[in-house]
Protein backbone atom coordinates (compact mmCIF):
# COMPACT_ATOMS: atom_id res chain seq x y z
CA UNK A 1 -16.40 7.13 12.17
CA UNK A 2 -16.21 9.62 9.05
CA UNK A 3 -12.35 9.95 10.53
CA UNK A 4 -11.95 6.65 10.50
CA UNK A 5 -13.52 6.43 6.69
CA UNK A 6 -11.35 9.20 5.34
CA UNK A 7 -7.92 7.82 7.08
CA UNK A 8 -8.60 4.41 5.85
CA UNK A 9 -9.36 6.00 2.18
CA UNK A 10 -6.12 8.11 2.13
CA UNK A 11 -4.26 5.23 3.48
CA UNK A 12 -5.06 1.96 0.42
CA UNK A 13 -5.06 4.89 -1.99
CA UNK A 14 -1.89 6.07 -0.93
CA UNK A 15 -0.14 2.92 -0.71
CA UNK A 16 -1.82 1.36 -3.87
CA UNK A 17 -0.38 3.80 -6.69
CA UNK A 18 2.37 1.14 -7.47
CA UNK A 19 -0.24 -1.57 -8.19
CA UNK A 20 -1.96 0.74 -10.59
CA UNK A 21 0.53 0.41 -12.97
CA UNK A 22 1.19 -3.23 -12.36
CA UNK A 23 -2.07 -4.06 -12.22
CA UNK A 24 -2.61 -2.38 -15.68
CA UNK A 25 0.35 -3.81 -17.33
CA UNK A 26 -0.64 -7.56 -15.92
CA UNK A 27 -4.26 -7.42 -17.08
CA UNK A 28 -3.04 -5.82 -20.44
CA UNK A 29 -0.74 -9.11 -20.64
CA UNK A 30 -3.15 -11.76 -19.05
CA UNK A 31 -6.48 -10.56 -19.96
CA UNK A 32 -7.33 -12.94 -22.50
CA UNK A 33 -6.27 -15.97 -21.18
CA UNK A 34 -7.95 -18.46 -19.46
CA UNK A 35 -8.89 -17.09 -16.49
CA UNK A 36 -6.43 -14.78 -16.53
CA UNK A 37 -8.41 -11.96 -14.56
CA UNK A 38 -9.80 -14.15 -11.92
CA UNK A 39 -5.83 -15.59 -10.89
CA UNK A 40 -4.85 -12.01 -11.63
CA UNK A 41 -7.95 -10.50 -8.74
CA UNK A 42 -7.01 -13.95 -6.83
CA UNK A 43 -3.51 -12.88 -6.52
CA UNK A 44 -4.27 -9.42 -5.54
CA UNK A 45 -6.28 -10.34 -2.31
CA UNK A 46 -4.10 -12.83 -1.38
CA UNK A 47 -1.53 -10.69 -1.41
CA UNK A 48 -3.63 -8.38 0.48
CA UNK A 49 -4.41 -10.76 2.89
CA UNK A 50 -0.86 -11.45 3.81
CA UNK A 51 0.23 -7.93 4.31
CA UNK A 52 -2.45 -7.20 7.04
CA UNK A 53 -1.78 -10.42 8.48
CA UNK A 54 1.89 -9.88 8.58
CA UNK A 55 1.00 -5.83 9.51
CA UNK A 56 -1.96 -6.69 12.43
CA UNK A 57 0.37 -9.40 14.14
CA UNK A 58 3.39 -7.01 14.03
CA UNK A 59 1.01 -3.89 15.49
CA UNK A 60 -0.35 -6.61 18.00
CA UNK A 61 3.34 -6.82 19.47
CA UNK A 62 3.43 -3.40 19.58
CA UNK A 63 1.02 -3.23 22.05
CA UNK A 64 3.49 -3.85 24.63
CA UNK A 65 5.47 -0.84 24.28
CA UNK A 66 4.71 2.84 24.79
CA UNK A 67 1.91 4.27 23.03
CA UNK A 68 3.93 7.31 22.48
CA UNK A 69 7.08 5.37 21.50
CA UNK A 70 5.15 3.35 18.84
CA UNK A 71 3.96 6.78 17.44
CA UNK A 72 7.94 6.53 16.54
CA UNK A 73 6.67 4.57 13.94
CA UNK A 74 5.21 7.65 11.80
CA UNK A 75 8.64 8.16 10.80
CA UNK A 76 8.07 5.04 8.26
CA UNK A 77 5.55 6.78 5.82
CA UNK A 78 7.31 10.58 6.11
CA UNK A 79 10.82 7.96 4.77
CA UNK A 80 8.89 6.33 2.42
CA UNK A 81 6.93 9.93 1.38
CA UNK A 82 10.47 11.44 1.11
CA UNK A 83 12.26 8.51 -0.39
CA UNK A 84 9.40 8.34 -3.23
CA UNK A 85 9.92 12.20 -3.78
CA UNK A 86 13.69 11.99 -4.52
CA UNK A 87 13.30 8.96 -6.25
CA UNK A 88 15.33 9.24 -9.74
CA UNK A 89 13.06 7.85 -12.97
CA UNK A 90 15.98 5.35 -13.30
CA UNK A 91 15.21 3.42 -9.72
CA UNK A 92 11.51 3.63 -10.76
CA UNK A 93 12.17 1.82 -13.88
CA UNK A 94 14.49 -0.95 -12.31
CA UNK A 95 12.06 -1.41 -9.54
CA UNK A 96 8.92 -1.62 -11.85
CA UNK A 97 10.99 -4.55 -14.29
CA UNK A 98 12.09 -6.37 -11.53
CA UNK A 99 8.57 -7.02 -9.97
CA UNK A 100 7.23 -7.69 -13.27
CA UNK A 101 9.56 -10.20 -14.37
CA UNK A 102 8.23 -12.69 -11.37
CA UNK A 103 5.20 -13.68 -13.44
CA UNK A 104 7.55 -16.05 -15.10
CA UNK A 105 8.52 -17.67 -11.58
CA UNK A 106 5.15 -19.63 -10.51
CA UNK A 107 3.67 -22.36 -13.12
CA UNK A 108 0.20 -20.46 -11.50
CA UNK A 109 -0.57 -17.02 -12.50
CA UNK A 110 -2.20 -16.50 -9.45
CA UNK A 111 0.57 -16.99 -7.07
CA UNK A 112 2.96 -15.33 -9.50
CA UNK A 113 0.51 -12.01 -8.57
CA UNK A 114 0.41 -12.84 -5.17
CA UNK A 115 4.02 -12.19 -5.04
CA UNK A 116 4.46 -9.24 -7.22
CA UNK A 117 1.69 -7.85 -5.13
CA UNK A 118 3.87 -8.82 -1.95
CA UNK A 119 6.93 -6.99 -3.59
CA UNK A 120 5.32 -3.96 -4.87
CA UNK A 121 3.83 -3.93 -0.90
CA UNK A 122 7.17 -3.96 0.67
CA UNK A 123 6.29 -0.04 1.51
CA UNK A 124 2.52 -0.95 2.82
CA UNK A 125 4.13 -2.14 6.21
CA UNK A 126 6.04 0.44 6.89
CA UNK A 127 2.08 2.50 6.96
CA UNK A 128 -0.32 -0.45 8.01
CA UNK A 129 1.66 -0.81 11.29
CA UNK A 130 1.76 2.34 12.34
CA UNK A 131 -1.32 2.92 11.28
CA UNK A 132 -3.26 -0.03 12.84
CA UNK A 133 -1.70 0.89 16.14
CA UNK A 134 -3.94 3.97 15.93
CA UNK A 135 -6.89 2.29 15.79
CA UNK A 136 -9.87 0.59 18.01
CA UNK A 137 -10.96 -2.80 17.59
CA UNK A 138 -14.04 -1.14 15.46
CA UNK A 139 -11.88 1.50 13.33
CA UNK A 140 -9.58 -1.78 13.03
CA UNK A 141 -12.36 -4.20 11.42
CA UNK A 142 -13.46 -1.18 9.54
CA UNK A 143 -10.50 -0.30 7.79
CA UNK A 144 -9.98 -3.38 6.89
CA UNK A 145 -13.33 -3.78 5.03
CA UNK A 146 -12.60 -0.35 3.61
CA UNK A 147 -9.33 -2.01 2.30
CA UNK A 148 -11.18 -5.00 0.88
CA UNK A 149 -14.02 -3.49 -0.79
CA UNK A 150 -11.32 -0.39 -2.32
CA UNK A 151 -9.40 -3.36 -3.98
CA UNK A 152 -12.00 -4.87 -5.72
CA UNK A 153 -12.89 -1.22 -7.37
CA UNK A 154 -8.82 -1.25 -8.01
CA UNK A 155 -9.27 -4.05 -9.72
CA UNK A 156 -11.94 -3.11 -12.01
CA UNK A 157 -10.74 0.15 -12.54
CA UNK A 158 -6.74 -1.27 -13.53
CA UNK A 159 -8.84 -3.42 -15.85
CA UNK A 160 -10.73 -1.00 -17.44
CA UNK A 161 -7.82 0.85 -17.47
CA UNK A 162 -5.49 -1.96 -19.31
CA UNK A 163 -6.37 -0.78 -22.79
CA UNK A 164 -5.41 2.64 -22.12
CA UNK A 165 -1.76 3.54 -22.22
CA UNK A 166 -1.77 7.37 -21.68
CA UNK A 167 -3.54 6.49 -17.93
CA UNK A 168 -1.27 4.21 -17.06
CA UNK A 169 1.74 6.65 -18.25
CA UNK A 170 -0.36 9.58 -16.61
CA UNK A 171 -0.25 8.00 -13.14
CA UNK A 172 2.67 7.02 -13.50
CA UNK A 173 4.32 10.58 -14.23
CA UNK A 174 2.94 11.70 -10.78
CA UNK A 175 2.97 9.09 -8.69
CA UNK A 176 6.60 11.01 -7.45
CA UNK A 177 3.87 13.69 -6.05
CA UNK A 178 0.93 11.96 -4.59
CA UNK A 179 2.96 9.57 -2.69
CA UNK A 180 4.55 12.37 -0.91
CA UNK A 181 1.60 14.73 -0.49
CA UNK A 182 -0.29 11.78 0.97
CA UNK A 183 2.18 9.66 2.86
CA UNK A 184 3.87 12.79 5.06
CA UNK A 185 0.93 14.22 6.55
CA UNK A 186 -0.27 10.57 7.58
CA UNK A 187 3.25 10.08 9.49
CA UNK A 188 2.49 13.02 11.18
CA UNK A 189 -0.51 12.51 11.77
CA UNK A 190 0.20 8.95 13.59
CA UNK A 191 3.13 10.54 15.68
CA UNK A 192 0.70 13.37 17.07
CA UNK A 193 -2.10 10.70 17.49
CA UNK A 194 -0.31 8.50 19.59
CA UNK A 195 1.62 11.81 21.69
CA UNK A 196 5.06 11.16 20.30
CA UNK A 197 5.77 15.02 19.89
CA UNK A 198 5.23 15.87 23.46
CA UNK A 199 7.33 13.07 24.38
CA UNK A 200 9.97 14.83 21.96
CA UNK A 201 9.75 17.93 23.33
CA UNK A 202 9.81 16.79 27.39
CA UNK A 203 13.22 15.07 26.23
CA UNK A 204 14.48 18.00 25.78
């Protein structure tokens, strides 16, 4: 269980470091209109929602291959830890501007965060799968509480956070490190879970 706590922990953290920033910014814009932090925390879970849909369907397919094959999939995070650590400042900045400029997209702010939050979460499937595959029907439904109650303290936190510039900069300077230091270890950690390194080595 306390496994299961800390994995899920590592995991939304990991994988939410973009949306701090966004998050921050968005609030910073929205904030004082009309229910501009309810669409913007509306949004957010939607978005949420659809990317463990999209993630629990995909692991659910899974199921019908090797166990030690789908521990392949650890390979995703280690990319996306690597790709994230040899990321130049330039892509960064490109990436951030072009999920930001979809606000302007929807006539509803809410769906206009629903997608940002789908585009910053491009990365999030390449760890939910994986990761869900890992799991029991109990570590499953628990992790995905985890995930939903984490989000709303994102929330708060990004909007506490929105008046702040030197956090957002802060996080935002070593977000190049964290992703790495967090993301790697997980991929290895699903590959050895599900016995894709013995299968490695027997290969050979």
């Amino acid at each position: 269980m306390a496994t299961t706590l800390i994995s899920a922990f590592a995991v939304f953290l990991s994988t939410s470091i973009d949306y701090i920033i966004i998050l921050v910014v968005l609030f910073s814009k929205f904030k004082k209109q009309k229910n501009g932090v309810k669409n913007i925390g509306l949004g957010q879970y939607l978005g949420l929602t659809i990317l463990i849909v999209i993630s629990l369907l995909a692991a659910s397919g899974l199921a019908f291959f090797s166990q030690k094959w789908i521990g392949l999939l650890g390979l995703l995070p280690i990319y996306i830890g690597l790709k994230e650590l040899f990321k130049s400042e330039d892509e960064e900045d490109q990436d951030r501007k072009e999920i930001l400029e979809s606000t302007s997209k929807f006539s509803k702010l809410f769906l206009s965060v629903t997608v940002i939050s789908l585009a910053a979460g491009g990365d999030n499937l390449g760890v939910y799968i994986p990761y869900f595959t890992t799991l029991n029907i109990f570590g499953l439904s628990a992790t995905i509480i985890i995930f939903y109650v984490l989000s709303a303290v994102l929330l708060y936190i990004c909007y506490r956070l929105s008046t702040f510039k030197a956090v957002s900069e802060t996080v935002e300077k070593y977000q190049r490190i964290i992703v790495p230091i967090v993301f790697v270890p997980l991929g290895i950690m699903i590959m050895y879970e599900n016995g894709t390194f013995s299968m490695l080595v027997n290969l050979f």
